[in-house]
N, C-alpha and C. Protein backbone atom coordinates (compact mmCIF):
# COMPACT_ATOMS: atom_id res chain seq x y z
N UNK A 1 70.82 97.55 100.19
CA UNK A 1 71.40 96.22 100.26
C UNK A 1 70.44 95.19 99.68
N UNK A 2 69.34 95.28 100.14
CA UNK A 2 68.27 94.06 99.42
C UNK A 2 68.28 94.66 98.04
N UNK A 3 67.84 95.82 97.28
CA UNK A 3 67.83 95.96 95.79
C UNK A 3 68.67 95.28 95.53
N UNK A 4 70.15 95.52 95.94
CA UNK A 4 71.71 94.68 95.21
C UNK A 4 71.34 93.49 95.16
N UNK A 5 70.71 92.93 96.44
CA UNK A 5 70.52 91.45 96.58
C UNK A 5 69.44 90.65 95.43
N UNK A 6 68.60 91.56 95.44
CA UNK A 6 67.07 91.11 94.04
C UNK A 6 67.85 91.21 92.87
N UNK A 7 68.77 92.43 92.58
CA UNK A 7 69.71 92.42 91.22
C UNK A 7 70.12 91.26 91.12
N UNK A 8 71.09 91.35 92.14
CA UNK A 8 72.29 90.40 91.80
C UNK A 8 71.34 88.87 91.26
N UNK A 9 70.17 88.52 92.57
CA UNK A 9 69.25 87.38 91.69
C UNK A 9 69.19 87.26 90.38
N UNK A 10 68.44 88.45 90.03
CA UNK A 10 67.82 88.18 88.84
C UNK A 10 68.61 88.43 87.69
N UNK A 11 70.09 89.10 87.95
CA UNK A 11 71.12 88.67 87.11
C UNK A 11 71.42 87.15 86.94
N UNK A 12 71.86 86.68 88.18
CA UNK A 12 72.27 85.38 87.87
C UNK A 12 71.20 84.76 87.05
N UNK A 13 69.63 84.38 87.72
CA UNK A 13 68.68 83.59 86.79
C UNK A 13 69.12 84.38 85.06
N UNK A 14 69.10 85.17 85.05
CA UNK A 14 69.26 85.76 83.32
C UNK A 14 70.90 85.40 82.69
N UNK A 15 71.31 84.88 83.09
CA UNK A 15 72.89 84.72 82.86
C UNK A 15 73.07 83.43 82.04
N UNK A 16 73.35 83.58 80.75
CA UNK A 16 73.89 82.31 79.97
C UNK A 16 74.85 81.79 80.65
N UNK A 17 75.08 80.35 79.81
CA UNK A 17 76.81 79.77 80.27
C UNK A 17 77.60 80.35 81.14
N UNK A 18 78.77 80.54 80.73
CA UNK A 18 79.74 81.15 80.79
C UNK A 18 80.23 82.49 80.11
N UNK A 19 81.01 82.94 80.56
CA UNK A 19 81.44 84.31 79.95
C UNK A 19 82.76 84.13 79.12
N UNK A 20 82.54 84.89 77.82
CA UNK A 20 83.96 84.22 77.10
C UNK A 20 84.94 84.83 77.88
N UNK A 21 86.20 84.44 77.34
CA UNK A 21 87.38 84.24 78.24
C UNK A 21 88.17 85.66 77.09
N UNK A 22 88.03 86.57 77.52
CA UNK A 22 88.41 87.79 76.49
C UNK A 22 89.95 87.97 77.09
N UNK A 23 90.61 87.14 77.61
CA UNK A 23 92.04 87.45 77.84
C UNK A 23 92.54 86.14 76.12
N UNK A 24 91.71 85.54 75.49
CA UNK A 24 91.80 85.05 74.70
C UNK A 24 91.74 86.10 73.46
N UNK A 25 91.13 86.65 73.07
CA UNK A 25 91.12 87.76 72.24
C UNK A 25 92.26 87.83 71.42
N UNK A 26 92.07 87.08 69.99
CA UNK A 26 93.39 87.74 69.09
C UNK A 26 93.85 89.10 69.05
N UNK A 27 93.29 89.97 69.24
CA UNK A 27 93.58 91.25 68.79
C UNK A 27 94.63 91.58 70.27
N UNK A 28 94.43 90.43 71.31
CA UNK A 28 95.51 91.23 72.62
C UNK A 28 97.14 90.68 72.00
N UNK A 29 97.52 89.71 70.91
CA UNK A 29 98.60 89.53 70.69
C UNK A 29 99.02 90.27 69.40
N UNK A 30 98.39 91.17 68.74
CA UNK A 30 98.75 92.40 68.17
C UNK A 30 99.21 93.63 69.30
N UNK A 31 98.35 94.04 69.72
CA UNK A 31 97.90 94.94 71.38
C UNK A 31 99.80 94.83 71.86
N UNK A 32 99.79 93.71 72.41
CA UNK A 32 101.04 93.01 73.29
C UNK A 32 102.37 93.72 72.04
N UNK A 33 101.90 92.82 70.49
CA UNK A 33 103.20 93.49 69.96
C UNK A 33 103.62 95.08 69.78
N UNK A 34 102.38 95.75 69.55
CA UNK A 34 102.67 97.23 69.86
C UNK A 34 103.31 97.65 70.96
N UNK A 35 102.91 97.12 71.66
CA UNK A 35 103.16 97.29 73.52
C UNK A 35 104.41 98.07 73.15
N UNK A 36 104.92 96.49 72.66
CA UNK A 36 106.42 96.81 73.05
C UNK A 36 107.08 98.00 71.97
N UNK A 37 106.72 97.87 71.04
CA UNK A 37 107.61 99.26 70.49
C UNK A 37 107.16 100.86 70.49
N UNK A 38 105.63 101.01 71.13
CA UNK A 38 105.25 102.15 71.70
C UNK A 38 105.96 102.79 72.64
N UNK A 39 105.82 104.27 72.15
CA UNK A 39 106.19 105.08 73.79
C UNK A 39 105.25 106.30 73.84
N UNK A 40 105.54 106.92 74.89
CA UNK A 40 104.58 108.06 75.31
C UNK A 40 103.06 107.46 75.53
N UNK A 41 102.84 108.72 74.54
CA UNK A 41 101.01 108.76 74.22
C UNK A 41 100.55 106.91 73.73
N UNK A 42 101.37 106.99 72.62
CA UNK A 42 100.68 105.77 71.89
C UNK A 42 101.03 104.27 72.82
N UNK A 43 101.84 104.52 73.80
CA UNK A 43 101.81 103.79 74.83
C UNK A 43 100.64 103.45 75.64
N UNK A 44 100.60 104.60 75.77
CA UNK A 44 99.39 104.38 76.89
C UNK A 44 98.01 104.36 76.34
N UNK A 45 98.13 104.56 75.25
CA UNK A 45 96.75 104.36 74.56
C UNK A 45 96.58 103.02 73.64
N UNK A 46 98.27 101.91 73.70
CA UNK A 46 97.81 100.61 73.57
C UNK A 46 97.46 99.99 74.72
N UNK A 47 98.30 100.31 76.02
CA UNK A 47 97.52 99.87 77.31
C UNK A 47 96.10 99.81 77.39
N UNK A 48 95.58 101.07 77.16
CA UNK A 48 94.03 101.55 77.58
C UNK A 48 93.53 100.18 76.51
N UNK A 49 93.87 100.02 75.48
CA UNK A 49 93.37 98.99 74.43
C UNK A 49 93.07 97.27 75.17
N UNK A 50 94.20 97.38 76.00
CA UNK A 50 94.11 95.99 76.28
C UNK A 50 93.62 95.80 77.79
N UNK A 51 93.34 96.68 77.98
CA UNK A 51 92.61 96.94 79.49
C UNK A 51 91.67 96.59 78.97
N UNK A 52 91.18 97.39 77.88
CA UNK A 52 89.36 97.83 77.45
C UNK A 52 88.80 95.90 76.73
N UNK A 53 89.75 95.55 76.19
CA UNK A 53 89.62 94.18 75.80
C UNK A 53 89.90 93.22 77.13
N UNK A 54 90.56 93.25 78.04
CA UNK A 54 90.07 92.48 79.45
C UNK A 54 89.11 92.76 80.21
N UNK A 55 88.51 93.74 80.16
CA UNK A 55 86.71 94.13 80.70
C UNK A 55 86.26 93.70 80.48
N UNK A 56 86.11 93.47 79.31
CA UNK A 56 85.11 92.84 78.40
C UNK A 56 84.62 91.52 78.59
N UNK A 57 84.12 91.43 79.66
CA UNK A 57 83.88 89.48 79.60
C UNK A 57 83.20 88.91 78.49
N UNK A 58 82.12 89.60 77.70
CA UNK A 58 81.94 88.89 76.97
C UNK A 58 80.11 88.49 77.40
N UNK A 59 79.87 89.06 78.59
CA UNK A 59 78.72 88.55 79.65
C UNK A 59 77.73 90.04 79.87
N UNK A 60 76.94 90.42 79.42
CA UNK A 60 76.18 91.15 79.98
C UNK A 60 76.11 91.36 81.48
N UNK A 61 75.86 90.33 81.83
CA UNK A 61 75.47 90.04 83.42
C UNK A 61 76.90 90.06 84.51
N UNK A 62 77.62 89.60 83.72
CA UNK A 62 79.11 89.67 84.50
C UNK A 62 79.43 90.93 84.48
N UNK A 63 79.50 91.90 83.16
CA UNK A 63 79.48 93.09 82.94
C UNK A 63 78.86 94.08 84.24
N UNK A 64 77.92 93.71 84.47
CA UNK A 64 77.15 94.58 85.42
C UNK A 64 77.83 94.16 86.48
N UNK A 65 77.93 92.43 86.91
CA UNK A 65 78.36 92.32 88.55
C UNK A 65 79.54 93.64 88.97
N UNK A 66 80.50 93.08 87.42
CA UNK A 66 81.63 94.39 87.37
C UNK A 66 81.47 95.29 87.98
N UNK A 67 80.90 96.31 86.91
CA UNK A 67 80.41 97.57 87.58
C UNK A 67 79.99 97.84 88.85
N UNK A 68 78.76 97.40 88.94
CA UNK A 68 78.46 97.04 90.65
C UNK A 68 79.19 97.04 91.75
N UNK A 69 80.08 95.63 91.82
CA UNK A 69 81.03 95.76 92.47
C UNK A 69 81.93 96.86 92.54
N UNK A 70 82.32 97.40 91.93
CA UNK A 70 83.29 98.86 91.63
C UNK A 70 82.63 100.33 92.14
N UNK A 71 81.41 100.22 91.93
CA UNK A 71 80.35 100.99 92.70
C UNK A 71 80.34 100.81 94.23
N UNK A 72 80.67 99.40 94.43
CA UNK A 72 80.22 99.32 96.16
C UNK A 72 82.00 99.62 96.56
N UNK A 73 82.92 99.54 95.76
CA UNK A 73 84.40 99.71 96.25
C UNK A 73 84.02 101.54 97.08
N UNK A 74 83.71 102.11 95.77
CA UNK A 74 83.91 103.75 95.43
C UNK A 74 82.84 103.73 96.79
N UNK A 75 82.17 103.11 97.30
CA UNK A 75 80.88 103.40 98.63
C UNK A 75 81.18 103.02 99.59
N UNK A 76 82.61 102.40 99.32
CA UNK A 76 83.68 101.74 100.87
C UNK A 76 82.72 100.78 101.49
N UNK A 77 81.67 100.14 100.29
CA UNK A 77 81.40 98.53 100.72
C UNK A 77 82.03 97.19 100.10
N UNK A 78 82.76 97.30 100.80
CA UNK A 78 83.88 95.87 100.65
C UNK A 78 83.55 94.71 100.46
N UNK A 79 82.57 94.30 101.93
CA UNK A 79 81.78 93.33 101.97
C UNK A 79 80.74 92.89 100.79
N UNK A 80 80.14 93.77 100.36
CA UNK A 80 79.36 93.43 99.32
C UNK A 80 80.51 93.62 97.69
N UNK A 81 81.01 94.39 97.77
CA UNK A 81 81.95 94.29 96.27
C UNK A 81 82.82 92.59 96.39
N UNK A 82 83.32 92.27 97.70
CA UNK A 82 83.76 91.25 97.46
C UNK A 82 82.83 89.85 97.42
N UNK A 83 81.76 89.93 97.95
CA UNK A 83 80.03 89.01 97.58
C UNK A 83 80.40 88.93 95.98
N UNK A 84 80.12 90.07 95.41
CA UNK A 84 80.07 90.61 94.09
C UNK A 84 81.01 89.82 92.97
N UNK A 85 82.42 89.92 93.60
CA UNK A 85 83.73 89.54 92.80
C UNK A 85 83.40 88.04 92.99
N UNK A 86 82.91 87.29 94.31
CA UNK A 86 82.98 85.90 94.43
C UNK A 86 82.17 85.53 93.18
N UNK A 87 80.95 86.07 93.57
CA UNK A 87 79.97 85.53 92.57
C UNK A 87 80.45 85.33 91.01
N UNK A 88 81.04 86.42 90.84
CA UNK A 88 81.42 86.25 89.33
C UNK A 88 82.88 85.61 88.90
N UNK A 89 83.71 85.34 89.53
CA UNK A 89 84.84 84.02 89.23
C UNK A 89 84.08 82.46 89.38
N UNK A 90 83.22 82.90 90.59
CA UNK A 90 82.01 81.25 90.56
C UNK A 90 80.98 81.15 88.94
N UNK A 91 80.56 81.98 88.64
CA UNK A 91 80.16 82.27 87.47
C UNK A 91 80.76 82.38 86.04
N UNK A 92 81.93 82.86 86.13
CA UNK A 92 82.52 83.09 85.01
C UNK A 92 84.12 82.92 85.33
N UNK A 93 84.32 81.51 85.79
CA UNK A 93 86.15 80.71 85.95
C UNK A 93 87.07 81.34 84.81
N UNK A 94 86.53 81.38 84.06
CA UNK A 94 87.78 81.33 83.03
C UNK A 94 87.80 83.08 82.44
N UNK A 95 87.42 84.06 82.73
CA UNK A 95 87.27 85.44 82.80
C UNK A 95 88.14 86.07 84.15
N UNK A 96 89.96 86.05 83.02
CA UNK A 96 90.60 86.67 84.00
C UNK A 96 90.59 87.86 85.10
N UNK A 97 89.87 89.08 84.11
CA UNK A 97 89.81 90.20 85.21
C UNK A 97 88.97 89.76 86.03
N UNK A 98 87.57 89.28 86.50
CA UNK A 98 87.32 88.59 87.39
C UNK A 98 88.08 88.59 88.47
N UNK A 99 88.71 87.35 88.54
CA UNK A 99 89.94 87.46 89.28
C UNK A 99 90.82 88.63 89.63
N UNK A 100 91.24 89.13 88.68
CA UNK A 100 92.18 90.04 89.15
C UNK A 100 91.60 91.64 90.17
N UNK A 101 90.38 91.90 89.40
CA UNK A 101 89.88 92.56 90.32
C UNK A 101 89.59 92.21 92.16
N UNK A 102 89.33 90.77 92.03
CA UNK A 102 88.89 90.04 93.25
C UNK A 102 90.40 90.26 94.03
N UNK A 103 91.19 90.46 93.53
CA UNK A 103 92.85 90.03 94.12
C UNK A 103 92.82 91.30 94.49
N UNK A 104 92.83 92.59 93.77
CA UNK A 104 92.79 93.89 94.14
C UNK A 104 92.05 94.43 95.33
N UNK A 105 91.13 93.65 95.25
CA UNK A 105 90.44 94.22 96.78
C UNK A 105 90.71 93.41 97.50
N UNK A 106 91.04 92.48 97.47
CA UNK A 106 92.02 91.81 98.94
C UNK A 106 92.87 91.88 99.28
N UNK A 107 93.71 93.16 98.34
CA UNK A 107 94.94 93.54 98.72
C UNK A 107 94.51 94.81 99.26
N UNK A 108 93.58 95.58 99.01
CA UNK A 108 93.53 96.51 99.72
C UNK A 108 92.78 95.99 101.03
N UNK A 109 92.31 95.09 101.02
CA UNK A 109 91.46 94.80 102.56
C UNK A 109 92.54 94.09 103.29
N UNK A 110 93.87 93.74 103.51
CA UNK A 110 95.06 93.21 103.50
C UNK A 110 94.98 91.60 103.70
N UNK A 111 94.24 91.31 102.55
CA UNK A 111 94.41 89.32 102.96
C UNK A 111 95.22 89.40 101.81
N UNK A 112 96.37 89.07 101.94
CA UNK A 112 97.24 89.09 100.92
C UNK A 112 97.69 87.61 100.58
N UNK A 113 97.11 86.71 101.07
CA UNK A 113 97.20 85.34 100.68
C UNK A 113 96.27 84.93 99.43
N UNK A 114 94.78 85.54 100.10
CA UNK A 114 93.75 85.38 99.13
C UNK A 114 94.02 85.92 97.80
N UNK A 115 94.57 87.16 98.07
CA UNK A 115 95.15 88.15 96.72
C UNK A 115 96.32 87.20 95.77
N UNK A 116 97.16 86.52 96.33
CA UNK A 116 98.18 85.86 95.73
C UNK A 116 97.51 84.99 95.11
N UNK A 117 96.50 84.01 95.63
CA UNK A 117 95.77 82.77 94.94
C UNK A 117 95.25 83.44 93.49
N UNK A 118 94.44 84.31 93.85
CA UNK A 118 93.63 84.89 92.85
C UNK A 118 94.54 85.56 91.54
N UNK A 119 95.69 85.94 91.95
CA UNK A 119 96.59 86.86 90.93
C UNK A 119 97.69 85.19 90.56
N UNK A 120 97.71 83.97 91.09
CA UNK A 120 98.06 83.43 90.40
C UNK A 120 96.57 82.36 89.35
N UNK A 121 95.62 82.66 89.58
CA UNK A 121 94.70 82.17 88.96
C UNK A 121 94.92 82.89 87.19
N UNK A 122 94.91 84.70 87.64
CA UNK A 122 95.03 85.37 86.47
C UNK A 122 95.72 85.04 85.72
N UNK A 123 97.10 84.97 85.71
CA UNK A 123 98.14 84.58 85.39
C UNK A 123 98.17 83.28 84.81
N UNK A 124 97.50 81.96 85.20
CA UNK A 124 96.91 80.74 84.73
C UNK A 124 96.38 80.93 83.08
N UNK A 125 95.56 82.12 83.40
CA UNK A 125 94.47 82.40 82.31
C UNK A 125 95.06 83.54 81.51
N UNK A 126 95.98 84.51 82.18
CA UNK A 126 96.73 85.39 81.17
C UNK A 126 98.20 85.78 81.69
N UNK A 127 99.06 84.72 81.27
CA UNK A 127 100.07 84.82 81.57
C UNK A 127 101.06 86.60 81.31
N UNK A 128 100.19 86.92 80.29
CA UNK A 128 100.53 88.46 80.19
C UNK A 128 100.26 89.41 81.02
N UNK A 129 99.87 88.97 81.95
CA UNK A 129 98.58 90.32 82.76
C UNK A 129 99.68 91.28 83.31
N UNK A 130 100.12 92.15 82.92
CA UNK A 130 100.82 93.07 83.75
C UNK A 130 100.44 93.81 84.86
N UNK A 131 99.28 93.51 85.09
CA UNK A 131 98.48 94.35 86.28
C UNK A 131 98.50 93.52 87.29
N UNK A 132 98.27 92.21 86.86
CA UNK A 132 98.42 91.48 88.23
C UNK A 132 99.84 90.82 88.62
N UNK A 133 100.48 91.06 87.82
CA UNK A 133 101.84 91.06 87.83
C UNK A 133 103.03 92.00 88.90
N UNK A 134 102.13 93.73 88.33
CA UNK A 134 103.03 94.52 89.23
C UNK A 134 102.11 94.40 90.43
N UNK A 135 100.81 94.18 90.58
CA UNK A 135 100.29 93.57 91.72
C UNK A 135 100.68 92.57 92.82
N UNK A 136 101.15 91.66 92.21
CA UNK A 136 102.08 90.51 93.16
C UNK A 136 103.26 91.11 93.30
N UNK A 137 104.08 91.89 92.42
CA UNK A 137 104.94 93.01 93.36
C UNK A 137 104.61 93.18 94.45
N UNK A 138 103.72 94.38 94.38
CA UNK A 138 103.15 95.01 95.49
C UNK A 138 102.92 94.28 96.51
N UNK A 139 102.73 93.22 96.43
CA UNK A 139 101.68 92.25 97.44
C UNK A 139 103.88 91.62 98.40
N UNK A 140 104.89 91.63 97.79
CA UNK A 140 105.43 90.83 98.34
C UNK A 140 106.53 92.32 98.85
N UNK A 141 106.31 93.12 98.49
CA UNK A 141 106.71 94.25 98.49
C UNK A 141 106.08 95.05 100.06
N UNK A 142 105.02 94.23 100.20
CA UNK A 142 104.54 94.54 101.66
C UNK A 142 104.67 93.85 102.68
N UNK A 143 104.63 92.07 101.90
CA UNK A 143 105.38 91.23 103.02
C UNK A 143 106.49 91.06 103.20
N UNK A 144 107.59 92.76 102.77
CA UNK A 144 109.03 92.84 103.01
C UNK A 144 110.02 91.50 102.29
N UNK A 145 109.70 91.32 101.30
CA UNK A 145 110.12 90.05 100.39
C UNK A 145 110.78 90.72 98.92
N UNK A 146 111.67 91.52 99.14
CA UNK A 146 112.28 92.48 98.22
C UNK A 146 112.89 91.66 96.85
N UNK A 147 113.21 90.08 97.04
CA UNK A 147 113.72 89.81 95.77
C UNK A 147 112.53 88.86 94.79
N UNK A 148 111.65 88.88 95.67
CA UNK A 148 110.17 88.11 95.44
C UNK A 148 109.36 89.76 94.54
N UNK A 149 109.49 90.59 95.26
CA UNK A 149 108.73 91.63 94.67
C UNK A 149 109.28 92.08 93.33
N UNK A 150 110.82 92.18 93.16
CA UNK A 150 111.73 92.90 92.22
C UNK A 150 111.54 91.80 91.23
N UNK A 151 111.17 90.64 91.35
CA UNK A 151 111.40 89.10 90.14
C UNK A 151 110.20 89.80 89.72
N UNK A 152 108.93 89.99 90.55
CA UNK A 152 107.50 90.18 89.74
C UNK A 152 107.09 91.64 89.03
N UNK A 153 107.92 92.52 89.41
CA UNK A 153 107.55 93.65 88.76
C UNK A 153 108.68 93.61 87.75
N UNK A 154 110.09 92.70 87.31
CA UNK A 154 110.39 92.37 86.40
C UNK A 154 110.00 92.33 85.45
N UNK A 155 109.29 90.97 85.68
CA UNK A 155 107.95 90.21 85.04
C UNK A 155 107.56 91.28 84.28
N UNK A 156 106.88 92.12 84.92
CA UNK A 156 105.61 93.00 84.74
C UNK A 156 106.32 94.21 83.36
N UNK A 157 107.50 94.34 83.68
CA UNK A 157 107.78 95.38 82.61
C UNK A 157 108.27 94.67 81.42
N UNK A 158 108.57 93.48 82.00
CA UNK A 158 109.09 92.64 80.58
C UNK A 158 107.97 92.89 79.16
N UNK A 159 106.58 92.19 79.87
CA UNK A 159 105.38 92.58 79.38
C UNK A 159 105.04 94.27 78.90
N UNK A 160 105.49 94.76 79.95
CA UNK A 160 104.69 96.65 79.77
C UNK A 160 106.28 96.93 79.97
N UNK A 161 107.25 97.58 79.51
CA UNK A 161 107.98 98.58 80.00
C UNK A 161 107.95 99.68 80.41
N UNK A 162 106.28 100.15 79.70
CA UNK A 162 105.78 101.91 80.20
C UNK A 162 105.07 102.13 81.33
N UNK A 163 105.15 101.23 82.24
CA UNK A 163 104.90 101.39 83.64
C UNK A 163 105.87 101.79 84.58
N UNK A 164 105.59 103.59 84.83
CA UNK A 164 106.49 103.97 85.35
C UNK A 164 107.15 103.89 86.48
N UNK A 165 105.74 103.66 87.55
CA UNK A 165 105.95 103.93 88.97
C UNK A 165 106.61 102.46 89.23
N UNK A 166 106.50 101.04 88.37
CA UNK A 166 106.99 100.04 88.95
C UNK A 166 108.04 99.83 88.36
N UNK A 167 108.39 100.84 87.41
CA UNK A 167 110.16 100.58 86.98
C UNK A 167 110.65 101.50 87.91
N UNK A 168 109.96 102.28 88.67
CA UNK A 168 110.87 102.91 89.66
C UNK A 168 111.06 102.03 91.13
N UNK A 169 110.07 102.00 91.22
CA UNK A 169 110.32 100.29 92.09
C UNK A 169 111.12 99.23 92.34
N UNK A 170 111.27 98.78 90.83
CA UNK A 170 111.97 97.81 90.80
C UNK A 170 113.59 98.52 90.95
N UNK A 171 113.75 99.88 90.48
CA UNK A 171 115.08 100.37 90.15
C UNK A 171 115.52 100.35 92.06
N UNK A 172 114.78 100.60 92.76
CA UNK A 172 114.83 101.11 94.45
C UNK A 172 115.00 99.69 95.35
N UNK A 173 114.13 99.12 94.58
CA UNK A 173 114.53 97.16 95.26
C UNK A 173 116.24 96.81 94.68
N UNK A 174 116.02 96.95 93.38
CA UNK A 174 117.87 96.19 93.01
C UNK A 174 118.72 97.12 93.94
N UNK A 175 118.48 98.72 94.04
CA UNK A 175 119.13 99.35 94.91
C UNK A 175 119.38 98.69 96.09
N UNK A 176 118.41 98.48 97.06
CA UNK A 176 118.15 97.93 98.62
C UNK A 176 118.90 96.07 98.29
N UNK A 177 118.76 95.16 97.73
CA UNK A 177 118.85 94.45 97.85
C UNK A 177 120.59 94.02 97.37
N UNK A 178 121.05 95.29 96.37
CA UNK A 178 122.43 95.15 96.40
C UNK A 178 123.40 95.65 97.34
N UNK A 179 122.56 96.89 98.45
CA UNK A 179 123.24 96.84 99.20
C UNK A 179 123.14 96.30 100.36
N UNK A 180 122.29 95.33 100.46
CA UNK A 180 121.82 94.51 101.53
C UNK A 180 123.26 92.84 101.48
N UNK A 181 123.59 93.16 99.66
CA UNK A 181 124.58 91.88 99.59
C UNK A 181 126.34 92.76 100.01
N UNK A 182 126.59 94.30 100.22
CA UNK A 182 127.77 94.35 100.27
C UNK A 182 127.86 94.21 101.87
């Protein structure tokens, strides 16, 4: 815990500006147009593309908090991955995954309020994000909010259609919620 703690220091003192904002990235509105007329393989290997270009902060030092943090997830330290995630949206505002990761572990730690703020922050900064998109699914999908969840994983395939498990989702909500209207 103190090593993390001397890291994490002497990251921050070494840390330029800001971290560019790589949900800006021209190459994600090429990425986006493939999206859509891919299938299969080359589907999922424009996804992996625009994942690999939202990692990317752009930050050495943010880079690492990343990692780090993702390290203390996989070590079922929460407490410190979410230290981790704070630090770097305080550090680097405008670096969507930031955020979106930060939303992810507060959905698994169940503050699902905090998770909503944060996944509408993403969304601020990348209105495309399909991850935090079928994420706020999920998130309203647990607070039993079936036409709140089915609007956002909408959303989400509008963007990605090759997301399978939340077009099955969404297909099981219009189910439940049409027969909730007969």
């Amino acid at each position: 815990m103190l090593r993390s703690l001397v890291l994490l220091a002497a990251i921050i003192l070494a840390m330029p500006g800001t971290a560019a904002a790589d949900q800006n990235n021209p190459e994600l509105d090429k990425l986006f147009g493939k999206l859509q007329s891919a299938n299969g393989l080359s589907a999922q290997a424009v996804q992996d593309q625009i994942w690999q270009v939202w990692h990317d902060s752009g930050s050495e030092t943010v880079d690492l908090l990343m990692l780090d943090a993702s390290e203390a997830i996989n070590r079922g330290l929460l407490d410190q991955a979410e230290a981790q995630y704070d630090a770097i949206v305080d550090l680097a505002p405008a670096f969507a995954e930031g955020w979106n990761r930060r939303a992810t572990l507060r959905f698994m730690r169940g503050n699902y309020t905090g998770s909503i703020e944060d996944i509408n922050r993403v969304l601020e900064l990348e209105p495309r994000h399909f991850g935090a998109l079928a994420g706020l699914g999920a998130i309203y999908d647990r607070l039993n909010q079936p036409a709140a969840a089915l609007k956002s994983f909408e959303q989400a395939l509008l963007i990605n259609p090759h997301m399978r498990e939340v077009k099955q989702r969404a297909e099981a909500l219009e189910k439940e919620i049409g027969d909730r209207d007969i």
